[in-house]
Protein backbone atom coordinates (compact mmCIF):
# COMPACT_ATOMS: atom_id res chain seq x y z
CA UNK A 1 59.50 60.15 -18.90
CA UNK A 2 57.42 57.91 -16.48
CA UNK A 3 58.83 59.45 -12.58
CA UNK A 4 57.93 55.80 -9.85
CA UNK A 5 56.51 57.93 -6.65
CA UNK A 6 57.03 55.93 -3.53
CA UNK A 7 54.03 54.54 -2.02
CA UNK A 8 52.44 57.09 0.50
CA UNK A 9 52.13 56.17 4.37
CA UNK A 10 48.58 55.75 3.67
CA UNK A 11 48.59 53.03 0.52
CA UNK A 12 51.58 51.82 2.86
CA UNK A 13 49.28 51.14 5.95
CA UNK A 14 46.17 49.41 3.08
CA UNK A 15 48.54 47.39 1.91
CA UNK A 16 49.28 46.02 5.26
CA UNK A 17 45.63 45.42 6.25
CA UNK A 18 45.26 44.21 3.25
CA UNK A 19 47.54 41.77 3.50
CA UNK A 20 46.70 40.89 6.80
CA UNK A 21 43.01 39.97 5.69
CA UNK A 22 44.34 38.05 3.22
CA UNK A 23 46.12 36.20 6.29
CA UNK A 24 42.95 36.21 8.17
CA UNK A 25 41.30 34.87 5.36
CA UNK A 26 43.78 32.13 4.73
CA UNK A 27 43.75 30.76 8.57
CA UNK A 28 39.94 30.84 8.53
CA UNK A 29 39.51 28.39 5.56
CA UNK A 30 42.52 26.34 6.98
CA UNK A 31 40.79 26.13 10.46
CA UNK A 32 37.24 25.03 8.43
CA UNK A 33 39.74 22.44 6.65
CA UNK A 34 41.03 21.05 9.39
CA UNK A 35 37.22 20.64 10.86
CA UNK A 36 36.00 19.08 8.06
CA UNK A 37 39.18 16.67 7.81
CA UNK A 38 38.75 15.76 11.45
CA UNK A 39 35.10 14.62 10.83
CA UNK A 40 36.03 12.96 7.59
CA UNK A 41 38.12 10.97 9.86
CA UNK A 42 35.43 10.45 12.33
CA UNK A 43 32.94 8.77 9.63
CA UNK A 44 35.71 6.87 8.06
CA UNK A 45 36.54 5.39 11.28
CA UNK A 46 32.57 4.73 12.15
CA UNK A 47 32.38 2.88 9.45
CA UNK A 48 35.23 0.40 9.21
CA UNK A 49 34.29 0.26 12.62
CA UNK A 50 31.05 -1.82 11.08
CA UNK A 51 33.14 -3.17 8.62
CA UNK A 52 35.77 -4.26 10.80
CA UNK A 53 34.20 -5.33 13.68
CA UNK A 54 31.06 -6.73 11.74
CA UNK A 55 28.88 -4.52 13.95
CA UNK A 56 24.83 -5.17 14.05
CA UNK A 57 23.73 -2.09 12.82
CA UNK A 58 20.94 -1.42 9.91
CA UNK A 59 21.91 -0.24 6.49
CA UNK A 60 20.28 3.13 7.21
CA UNK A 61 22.57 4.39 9.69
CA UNK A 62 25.85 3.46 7.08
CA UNK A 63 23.84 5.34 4.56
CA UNK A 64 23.48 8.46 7.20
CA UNK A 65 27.01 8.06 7.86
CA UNK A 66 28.04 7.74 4.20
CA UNK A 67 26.06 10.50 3.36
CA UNK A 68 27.41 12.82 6.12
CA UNK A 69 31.64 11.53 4.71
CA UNK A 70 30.30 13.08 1.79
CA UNK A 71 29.08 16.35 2.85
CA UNK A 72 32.64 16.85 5.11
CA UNK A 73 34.40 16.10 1.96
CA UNK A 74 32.56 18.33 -0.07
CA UNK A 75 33.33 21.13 2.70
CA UNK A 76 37.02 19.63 2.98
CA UNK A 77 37.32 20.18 -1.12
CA UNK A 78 36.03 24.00 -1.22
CA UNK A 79 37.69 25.30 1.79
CA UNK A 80 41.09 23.99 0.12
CA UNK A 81 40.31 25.37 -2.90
CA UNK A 82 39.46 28.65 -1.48
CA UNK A 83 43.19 28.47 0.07
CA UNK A 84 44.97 27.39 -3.15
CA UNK A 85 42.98 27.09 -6.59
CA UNK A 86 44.10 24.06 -8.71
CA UNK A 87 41.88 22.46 -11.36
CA UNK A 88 41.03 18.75 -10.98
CA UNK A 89 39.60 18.67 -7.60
CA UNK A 90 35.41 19.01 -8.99
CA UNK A 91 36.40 16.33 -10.64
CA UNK A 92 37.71 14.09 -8.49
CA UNK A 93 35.25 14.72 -6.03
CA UNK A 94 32.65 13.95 -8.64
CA UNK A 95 34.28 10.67 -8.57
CA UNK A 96 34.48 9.96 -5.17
CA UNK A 97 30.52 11.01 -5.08
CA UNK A 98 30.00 8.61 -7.80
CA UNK A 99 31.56 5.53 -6.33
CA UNK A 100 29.87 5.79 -2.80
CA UNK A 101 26.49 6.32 -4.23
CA UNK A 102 26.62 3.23 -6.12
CA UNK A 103 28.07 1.46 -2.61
CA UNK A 104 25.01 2.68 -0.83
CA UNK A 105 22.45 2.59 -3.45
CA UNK A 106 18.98 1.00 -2.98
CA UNK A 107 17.64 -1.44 -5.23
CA UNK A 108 14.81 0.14 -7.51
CA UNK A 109 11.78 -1.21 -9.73
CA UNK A 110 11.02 0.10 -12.99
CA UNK A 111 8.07 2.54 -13.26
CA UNK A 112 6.18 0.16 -15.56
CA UNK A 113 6.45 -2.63 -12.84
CA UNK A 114 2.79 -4.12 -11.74
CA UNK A 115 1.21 -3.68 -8.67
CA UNK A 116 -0.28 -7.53 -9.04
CA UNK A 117 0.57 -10.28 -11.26
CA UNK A 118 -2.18 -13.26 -11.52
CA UNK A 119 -0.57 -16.67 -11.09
CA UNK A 120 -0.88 -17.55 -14.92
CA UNK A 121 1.41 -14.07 -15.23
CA UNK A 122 3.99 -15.32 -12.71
CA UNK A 123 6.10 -17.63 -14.46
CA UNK A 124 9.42 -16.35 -15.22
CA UNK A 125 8.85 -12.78 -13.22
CA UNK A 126 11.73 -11.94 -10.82
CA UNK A 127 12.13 -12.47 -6.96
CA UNK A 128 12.65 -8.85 -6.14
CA UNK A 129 8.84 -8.44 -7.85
CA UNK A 130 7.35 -11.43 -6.08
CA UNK A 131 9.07 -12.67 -3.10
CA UNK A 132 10.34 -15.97 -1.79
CA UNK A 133 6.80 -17.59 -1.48
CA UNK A 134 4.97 -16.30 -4.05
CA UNK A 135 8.31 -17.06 -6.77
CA UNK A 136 8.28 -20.68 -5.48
CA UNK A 137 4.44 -20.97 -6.11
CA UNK A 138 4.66 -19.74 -9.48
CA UNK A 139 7.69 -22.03 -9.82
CA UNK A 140 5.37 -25.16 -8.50
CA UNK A 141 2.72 -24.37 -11.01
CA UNK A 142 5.30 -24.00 -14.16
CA UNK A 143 6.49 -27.60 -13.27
CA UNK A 144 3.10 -28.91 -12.95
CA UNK A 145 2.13 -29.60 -9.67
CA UNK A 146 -1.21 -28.66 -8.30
CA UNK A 147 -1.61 -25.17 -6.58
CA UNK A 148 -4.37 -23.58 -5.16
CA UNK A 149 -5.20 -20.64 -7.69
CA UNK A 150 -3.25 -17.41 -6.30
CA UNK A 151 -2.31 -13.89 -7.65
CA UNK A 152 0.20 -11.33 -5.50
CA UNK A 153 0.41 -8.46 -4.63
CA UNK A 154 3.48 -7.56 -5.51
CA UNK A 155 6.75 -5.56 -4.06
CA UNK A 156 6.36 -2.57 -5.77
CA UNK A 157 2.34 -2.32 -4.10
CA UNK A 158 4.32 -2.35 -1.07
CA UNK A 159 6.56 0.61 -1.60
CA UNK A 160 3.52 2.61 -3.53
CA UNK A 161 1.82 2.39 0.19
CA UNK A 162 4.93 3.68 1.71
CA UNK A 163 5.17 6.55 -0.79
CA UNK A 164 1.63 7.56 -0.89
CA UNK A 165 1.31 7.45 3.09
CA UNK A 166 4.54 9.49 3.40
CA UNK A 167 6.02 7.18 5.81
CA UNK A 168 9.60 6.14 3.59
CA UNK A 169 11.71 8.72 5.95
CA UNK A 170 9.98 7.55 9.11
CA UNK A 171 10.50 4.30 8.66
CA UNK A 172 14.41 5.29 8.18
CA UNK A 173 14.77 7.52 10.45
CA UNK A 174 13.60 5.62 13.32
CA UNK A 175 15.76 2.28 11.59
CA UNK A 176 18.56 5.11 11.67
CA UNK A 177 18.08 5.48 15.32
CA UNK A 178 17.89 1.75 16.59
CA UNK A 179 20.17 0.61 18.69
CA UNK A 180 20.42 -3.22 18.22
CA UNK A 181 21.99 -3.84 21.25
CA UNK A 182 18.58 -2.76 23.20
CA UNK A 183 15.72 -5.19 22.85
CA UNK A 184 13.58 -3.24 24.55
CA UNK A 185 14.34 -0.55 22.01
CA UNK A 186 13.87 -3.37 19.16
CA UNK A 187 10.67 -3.63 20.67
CA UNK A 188 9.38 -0.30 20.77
CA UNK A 189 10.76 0.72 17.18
CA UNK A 190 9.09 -2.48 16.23
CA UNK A 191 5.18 -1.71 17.96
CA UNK A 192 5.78 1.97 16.48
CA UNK A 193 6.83 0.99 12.87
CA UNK A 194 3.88 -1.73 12.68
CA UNK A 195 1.60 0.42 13.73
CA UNK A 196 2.68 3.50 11.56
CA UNK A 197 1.60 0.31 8.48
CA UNK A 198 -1.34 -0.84 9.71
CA UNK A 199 -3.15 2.41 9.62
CA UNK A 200 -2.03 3.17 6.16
CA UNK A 201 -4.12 4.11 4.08
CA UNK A 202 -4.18 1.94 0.75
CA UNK A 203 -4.21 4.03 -2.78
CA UNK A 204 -7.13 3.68 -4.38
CA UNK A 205 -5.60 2.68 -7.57
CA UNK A 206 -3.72 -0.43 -5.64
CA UNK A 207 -7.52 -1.18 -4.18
CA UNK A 208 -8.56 -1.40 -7.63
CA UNK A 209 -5.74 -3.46 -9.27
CA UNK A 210 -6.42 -5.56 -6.19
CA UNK A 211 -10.24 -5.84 -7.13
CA UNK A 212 -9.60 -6.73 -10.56
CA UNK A 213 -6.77 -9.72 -10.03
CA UNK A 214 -9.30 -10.86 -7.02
CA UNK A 215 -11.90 -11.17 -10.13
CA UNK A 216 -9.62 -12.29 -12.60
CA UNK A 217 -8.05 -15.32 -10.66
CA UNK A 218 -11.21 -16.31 -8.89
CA UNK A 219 -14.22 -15.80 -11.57
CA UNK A 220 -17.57 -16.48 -10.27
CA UNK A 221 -15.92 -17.58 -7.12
CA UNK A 222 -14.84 -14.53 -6.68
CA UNK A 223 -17.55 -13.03 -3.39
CA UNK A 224 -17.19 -16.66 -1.79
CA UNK A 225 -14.30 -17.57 -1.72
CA UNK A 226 -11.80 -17.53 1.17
CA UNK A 227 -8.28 -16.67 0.96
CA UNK A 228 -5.02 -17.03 2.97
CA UNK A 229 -2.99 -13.82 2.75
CA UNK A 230 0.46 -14.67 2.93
CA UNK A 231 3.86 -13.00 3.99
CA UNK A 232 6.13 -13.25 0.55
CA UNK A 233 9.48 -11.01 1.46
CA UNK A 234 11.93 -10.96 -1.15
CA UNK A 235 14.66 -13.84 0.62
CA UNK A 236 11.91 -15.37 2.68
CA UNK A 237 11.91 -19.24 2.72
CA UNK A 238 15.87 -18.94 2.04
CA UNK A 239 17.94 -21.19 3.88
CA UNK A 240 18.99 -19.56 6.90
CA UNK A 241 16.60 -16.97 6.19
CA UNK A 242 13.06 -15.29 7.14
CA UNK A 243 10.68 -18.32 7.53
CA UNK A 244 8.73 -17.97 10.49
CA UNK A 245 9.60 -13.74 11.08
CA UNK A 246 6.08 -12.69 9.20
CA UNK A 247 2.86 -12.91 9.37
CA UNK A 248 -0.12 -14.84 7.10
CA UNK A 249 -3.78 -14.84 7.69
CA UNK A 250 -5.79 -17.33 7.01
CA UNK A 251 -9.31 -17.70 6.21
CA UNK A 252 -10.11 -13.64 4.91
CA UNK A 253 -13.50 -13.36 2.97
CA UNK A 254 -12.70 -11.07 0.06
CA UNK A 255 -14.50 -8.07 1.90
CA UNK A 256 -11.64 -8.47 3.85
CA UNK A 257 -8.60 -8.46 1.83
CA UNK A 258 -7.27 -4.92 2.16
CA UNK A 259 -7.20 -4.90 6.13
CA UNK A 260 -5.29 -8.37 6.21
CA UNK A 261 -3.22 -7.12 3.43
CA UNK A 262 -2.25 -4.34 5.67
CA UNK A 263 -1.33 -6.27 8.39
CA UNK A 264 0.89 -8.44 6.66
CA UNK A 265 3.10 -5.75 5.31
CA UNK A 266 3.25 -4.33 8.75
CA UNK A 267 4.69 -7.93 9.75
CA UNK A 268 7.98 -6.67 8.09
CA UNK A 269 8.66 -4.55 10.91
CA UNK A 270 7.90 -6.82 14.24
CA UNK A 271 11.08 -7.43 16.89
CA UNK A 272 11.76 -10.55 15.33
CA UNK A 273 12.22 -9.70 12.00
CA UNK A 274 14.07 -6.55 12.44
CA UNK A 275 16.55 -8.46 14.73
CA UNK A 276 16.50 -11.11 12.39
CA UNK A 277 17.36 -8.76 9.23
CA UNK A 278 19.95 -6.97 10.70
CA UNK A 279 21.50 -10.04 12.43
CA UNK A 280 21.96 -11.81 9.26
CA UNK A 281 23.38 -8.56 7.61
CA UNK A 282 20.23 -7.71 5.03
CA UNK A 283 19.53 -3.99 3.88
CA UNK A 284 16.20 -2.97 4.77
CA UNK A 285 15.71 -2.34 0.71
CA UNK A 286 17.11 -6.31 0.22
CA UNK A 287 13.69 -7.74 1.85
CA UNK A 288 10.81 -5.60 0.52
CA UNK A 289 7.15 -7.60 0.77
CA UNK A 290 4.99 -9.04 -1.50
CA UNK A 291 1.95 -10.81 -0.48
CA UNK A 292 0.39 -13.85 -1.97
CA UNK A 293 -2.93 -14.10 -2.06
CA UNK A 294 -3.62 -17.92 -2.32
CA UNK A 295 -6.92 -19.69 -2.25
CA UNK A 296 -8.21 -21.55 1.43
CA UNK A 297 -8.45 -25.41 0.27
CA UNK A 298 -11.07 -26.48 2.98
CA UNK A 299 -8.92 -30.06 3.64
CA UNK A 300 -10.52 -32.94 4.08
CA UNK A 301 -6.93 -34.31 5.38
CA UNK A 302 -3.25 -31.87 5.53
CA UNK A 303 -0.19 -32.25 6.75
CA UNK A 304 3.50 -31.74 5.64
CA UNK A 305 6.19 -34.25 3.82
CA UNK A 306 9.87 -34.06 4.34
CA UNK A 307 12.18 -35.00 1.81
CA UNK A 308 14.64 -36.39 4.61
CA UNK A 309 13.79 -37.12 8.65
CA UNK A 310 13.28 -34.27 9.76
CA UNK A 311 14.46 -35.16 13.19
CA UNK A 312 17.25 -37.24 12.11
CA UNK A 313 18.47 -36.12 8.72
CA UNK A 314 18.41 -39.27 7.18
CA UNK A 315 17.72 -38.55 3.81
CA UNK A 316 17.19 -42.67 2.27
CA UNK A 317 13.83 -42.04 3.56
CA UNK A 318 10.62 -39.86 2.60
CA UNK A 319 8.23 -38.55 5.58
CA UNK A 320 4.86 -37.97 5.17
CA UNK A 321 2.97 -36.36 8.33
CA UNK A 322 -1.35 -36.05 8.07
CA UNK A 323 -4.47 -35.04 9.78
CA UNK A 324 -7.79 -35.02 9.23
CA UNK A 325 -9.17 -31.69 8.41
CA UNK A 326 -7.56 -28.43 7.66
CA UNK A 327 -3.66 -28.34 9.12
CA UNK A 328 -4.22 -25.59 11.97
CA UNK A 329 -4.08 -28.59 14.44
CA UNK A 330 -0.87 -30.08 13.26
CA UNK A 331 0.83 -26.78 13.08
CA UNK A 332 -0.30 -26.12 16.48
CA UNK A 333 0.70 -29.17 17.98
CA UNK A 334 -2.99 -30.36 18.41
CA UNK A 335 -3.20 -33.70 17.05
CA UNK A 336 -0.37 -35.73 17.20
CA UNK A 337 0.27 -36.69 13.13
CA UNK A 338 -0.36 -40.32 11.27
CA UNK A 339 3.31 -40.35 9.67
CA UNK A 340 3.74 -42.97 6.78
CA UNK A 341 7.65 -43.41 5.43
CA UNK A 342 8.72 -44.62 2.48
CA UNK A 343 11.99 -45.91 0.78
CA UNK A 344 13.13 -43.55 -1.57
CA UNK A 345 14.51 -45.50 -4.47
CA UNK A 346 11.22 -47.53 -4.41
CA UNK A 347 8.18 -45.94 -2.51
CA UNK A 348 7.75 -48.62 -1.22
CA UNK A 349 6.46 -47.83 2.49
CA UNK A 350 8.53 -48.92 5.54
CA UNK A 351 6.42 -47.47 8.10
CA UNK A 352 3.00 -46.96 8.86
CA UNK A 353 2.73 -45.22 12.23
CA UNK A 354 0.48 -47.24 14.54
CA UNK A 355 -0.96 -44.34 16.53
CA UNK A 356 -4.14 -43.27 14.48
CA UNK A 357 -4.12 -39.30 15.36
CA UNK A 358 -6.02 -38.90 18.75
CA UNK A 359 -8.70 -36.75 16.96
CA UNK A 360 -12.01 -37.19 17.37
CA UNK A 361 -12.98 -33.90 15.65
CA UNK A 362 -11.56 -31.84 12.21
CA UNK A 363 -10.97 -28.29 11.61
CA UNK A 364 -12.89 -27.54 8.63
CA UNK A 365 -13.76 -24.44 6.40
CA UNK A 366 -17.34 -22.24 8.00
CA UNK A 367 -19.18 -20.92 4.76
CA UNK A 368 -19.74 -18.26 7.09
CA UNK A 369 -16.37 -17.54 8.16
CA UNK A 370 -13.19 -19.23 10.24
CA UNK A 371 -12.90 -22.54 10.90
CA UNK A 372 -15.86 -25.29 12.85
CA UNK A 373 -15.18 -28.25 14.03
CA UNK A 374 -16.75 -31.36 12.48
CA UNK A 375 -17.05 -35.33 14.14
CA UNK A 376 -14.76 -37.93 12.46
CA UNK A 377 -16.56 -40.74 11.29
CA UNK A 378 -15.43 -44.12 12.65
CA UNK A 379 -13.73 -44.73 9.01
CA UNK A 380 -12.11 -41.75 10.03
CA UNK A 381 -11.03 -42.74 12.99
CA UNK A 382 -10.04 -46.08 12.13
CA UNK A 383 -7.88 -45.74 9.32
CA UNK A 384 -5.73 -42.40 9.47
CA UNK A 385 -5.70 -39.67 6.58
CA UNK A 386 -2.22 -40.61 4.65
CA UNK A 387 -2.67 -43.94 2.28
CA UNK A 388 -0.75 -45.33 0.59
CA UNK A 389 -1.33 -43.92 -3.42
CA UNK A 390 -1.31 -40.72 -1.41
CA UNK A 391 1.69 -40.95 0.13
CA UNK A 392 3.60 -42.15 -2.78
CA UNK A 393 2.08 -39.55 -4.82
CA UNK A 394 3.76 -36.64 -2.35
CA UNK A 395 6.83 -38.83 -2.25
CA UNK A 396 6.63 -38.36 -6.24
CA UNK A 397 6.43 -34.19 -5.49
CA UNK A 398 8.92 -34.07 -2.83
CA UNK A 399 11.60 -35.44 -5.31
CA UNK A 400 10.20 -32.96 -8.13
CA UNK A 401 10.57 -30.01 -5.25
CA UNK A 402 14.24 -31.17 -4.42
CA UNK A 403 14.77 -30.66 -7.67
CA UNK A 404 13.62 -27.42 -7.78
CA UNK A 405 15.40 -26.02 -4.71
CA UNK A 406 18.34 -27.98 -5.17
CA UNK A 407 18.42 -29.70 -1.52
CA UNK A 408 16.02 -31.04 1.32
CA UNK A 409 12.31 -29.92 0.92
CA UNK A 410 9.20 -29.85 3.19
CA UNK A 411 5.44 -29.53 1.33
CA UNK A 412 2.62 -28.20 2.83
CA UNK A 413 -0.23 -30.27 1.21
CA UNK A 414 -3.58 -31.20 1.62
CA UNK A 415 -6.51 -32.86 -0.03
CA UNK A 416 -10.07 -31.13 -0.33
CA UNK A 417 -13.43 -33.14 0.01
CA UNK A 418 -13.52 -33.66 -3.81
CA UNK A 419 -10.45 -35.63 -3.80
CA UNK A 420 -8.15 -33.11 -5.26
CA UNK A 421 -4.24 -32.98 -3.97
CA UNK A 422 -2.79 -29.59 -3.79
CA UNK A 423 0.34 -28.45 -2.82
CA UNK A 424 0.49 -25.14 -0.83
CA UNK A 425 3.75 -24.35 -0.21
CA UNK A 426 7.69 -25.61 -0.59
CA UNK A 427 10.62 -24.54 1.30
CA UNK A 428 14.16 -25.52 1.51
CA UNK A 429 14.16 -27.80 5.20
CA UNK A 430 16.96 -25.53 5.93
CA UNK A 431 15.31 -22.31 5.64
CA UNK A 432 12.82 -22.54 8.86
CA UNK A 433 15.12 -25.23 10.96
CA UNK A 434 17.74 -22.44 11.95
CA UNK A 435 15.12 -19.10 12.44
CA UNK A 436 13.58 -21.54 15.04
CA UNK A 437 16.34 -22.60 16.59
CA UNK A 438 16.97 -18.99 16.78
CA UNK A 439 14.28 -17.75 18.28
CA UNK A 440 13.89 -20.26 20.97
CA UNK A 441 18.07 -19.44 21.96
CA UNK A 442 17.15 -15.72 21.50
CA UNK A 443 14.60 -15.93 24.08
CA UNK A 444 16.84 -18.05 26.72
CA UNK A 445 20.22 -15.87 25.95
CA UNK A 446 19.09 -12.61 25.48
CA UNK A 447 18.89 -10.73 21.90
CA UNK A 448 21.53 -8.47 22.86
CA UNK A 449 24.01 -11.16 24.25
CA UNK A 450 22.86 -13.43 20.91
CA UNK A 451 23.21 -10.86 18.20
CA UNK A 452 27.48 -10.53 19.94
CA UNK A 453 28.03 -14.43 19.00
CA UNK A 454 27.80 -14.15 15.33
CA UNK A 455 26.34 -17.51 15.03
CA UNK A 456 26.37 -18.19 11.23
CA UNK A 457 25.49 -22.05 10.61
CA UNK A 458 22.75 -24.17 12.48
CA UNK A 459 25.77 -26.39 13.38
CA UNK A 460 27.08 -23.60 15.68
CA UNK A 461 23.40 -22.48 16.70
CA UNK A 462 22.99 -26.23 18.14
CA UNK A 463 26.03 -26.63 19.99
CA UNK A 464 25.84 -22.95 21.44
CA UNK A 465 22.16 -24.60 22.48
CA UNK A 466 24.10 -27.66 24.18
CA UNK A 467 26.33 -25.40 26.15
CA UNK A 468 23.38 -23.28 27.52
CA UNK A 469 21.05 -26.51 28.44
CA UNK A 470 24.59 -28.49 29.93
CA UNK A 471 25.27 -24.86 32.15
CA UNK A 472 21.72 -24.73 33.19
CA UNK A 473 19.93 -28.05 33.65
CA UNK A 474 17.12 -26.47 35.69
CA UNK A 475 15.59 -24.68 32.48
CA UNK A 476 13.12 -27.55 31.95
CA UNK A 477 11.65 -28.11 35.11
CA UNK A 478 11.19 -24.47 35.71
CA UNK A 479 9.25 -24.08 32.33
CA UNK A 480 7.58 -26.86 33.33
CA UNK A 481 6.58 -25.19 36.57
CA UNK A 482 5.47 -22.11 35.01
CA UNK A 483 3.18 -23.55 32.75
């Protein structure tokens, strides 16, 4: 027969410590619970406090933010579980980890992606390998018109420099850090993040890829030829997007190549970009750069062609704007153009500008390197660069190029001292009008008080431009008086 002994004083007294660690216990995980709750609540309310409020802030400090939700969660999830074990919760969490890392996830490439493609190679490869640019060059070439020969370097070079230098969590950790509403810290951030690019060093296996679609594209041209190294951003040359914000240099003997390559991936990072990016709501990963590396046509006569006025927006007419010698002048504002325009149901011209550009000298290509100036000759001077078979030949390509882009165009073109027409670049009219505007309102307003309007359409960029120049009439004469 089993005799039940009553529990001694002393197993009376454990069991009551006992218990009370137990309590202890208990409170401790439910004060940790409530901690982690309250800061759950603190990073859900940060961020539909960007959502909400459609704050300018860059992608990397949502990530940080998302990233932190996660962890509190995580912490939320054990300490409850610690207080009352119930199956289901790994997995739900699992879940919930599962649907925010696809919200905040980057866009990759493929390992096997190249580091350059050679412009017979582009056709039919992907923006996010080539950028804007170089995408509408190959585009230009598949549909037959004539393009300087070109290869690019392509998005995934740019992020191989990033990896190999080390400088990925820099770059978002100082992104992470920028307050938008400061454009003297846009500034800084800017000077620090294009410098941290410039002085990259490049991988010796993108220096040799580089080498060997130099070679490939140019042949026996290869050691003489110049080249322009161009900015080509995935969404550059967009509408509403980042023409004008980067850099190209023009001119670069192959020797060259690498250090003006460098520069123009540093480009991604200036004030005006960044502000741009973020105004516009792109994730830093959205707008990776390529760079095309396009052949220098020395011009015997440039210009650009518009597909509608570009100061009008009358679109039954073509434009076509020339000067003699390479285009730096016109882009510059140096020489005032010859503009020919032409009906566009039948090409044939209405107007022939009477003012011959007041040139008496052209920019042309220096075998030695940069540009010298050569004399017109009184043909020259007499008869302006655009004719008419030329211009109705770019009229032909400006309708081809609306085609393409689906809208108003503008062509860069020019014509070399063989005779040869090329066409160097195409954008949507739309895509550099706006960034302008832009820029010249971001420098009278202010970027802080600019990125609060949430201007959205070049209709409400131009009238928020009215309203400043009707408030403050004096702007003119006081630029005038600085200058």
């Amino acid at each position: 027969m089993h005799l039940h002994h009553p529990p001694s004083w002393w197993e009376r007294l454990a069991g009551f410590f006992n218990h009370r660690r137990k309590l202890l216990r208990a409170y401790a995980h439910f004060r940790r619970l409530l901690r982690a709750d309250h800061r759950c609540h603190q990073c859900m309310a940060a961020l539909e406090r960007v959502q909400g409020e459609d704050l300018p802030v860059d992608f990397h400090k949502v990530r940080r933010m998302a990233a932190l939700l996660e962890r509190q969660t995580e912490r939320l999830v054990k300490e409850l579980t610690a207080m009352a074990p119930r199956h289901g919760r790994a997995a739900a969490l699992n879940r919930v980890r599962r649907h925010m890392a696809q919200a905040v996830r980057a866009a990759s490439l493929s390992g096997d992606s190249p580091l350059a493609v050679s412009m017979d190679e582009a056709a039919g490869v992907a923006e996010n390998l080539l950028g804007g640019k170089a995408l509408q060059a190959a585009r230009l070439k598949e549909r037959g018109l004539s393009v300087p020969r070109f290869f690019v370097l392509t998005t995934k070079a740019f992020a191989h420099v990033l990896t190999h230098n080390g400088v990925e969590d820099e770059v978002a950790r100082r992104l992470d850090r920028l307050d938008v509403s400061s454009p003297e810290q846009i500034r800084r951030t800017a000077h620090k993040l294009c410098r941290m690019l410039e002085d990259c060093a490049l991988p010796q296996d993108l220096l040799r890829v580089m080498n060997q679609a130099h070679r490939r594209v140019f042949g026996g041209d290869a050691d003489s030829v110049f080249l322009c190294v161009r900015s080509s951003a995935v969404g550059e040359d967009r509408a509403y997007s980042f023409a004008g914000q980067y850099l190209s240099v023009l001119n670069v003997p192959a020797s060259a190549l690498p250090d003006a390559y460098r520069c123009v991936i540093a480009s991604k990072y200036t004030a005006n970009a960044i502000a741009h990016r973020i105004f516009n709501g792109y994730l830093d990963e959205e707008t990776p750069m390529a760079v095309l590396v396009m052949e220098t046509v020395n011009a015997a006569r440039s210009g650009v062609a518009y597909s509608t006025d570009p100061a009008m927006g009358d679109a039954r007419r073509l434009f076509v704007h020339g000067v003699w010698g390479m285009g730096e002048t016109l882009m510059r504002g140096e020489a005032t153009p010859h503009v020919v325009s032409l009906d566009r149901t039948s090409l044939s011209i209405l107007e022939n500008s009477p003012r011959v550009p007041k040139q008496l000298e052209k920019p042309v290509v220096d075998p030695r390197g940069g540009l010298k100036r050569r004399p017109l000759t009184s043909e020259e001077r007499r008869t302006g660069p655009v004719d008419g078979p030329l211009a109705r030949l770019l009229a032909q390509q400006l309708m081809i190029c609306e085609e393409l882009l689906s809208g108003p165009v503008d062509l860069e073109w020019a014509v070399d001292f063989q005779g040869r027409m090329f066409i160097l670049q195409a954008r949507d009219m739309a895509s550099h009008r706006l960034p302008k505007i832009m820029e010249v309102l971001g420098h009278l307003l202010g970027i802080t008080r600019l990125l609060d309007m949430h201007l959205q359409t070049e209709d409400d960029v131009l009238e928020e431009t009215a309203r400043f120049f009707t408030a403050h009439p004096d702007v003119f004469s006081r630029s005038s008086t600085v200058e």
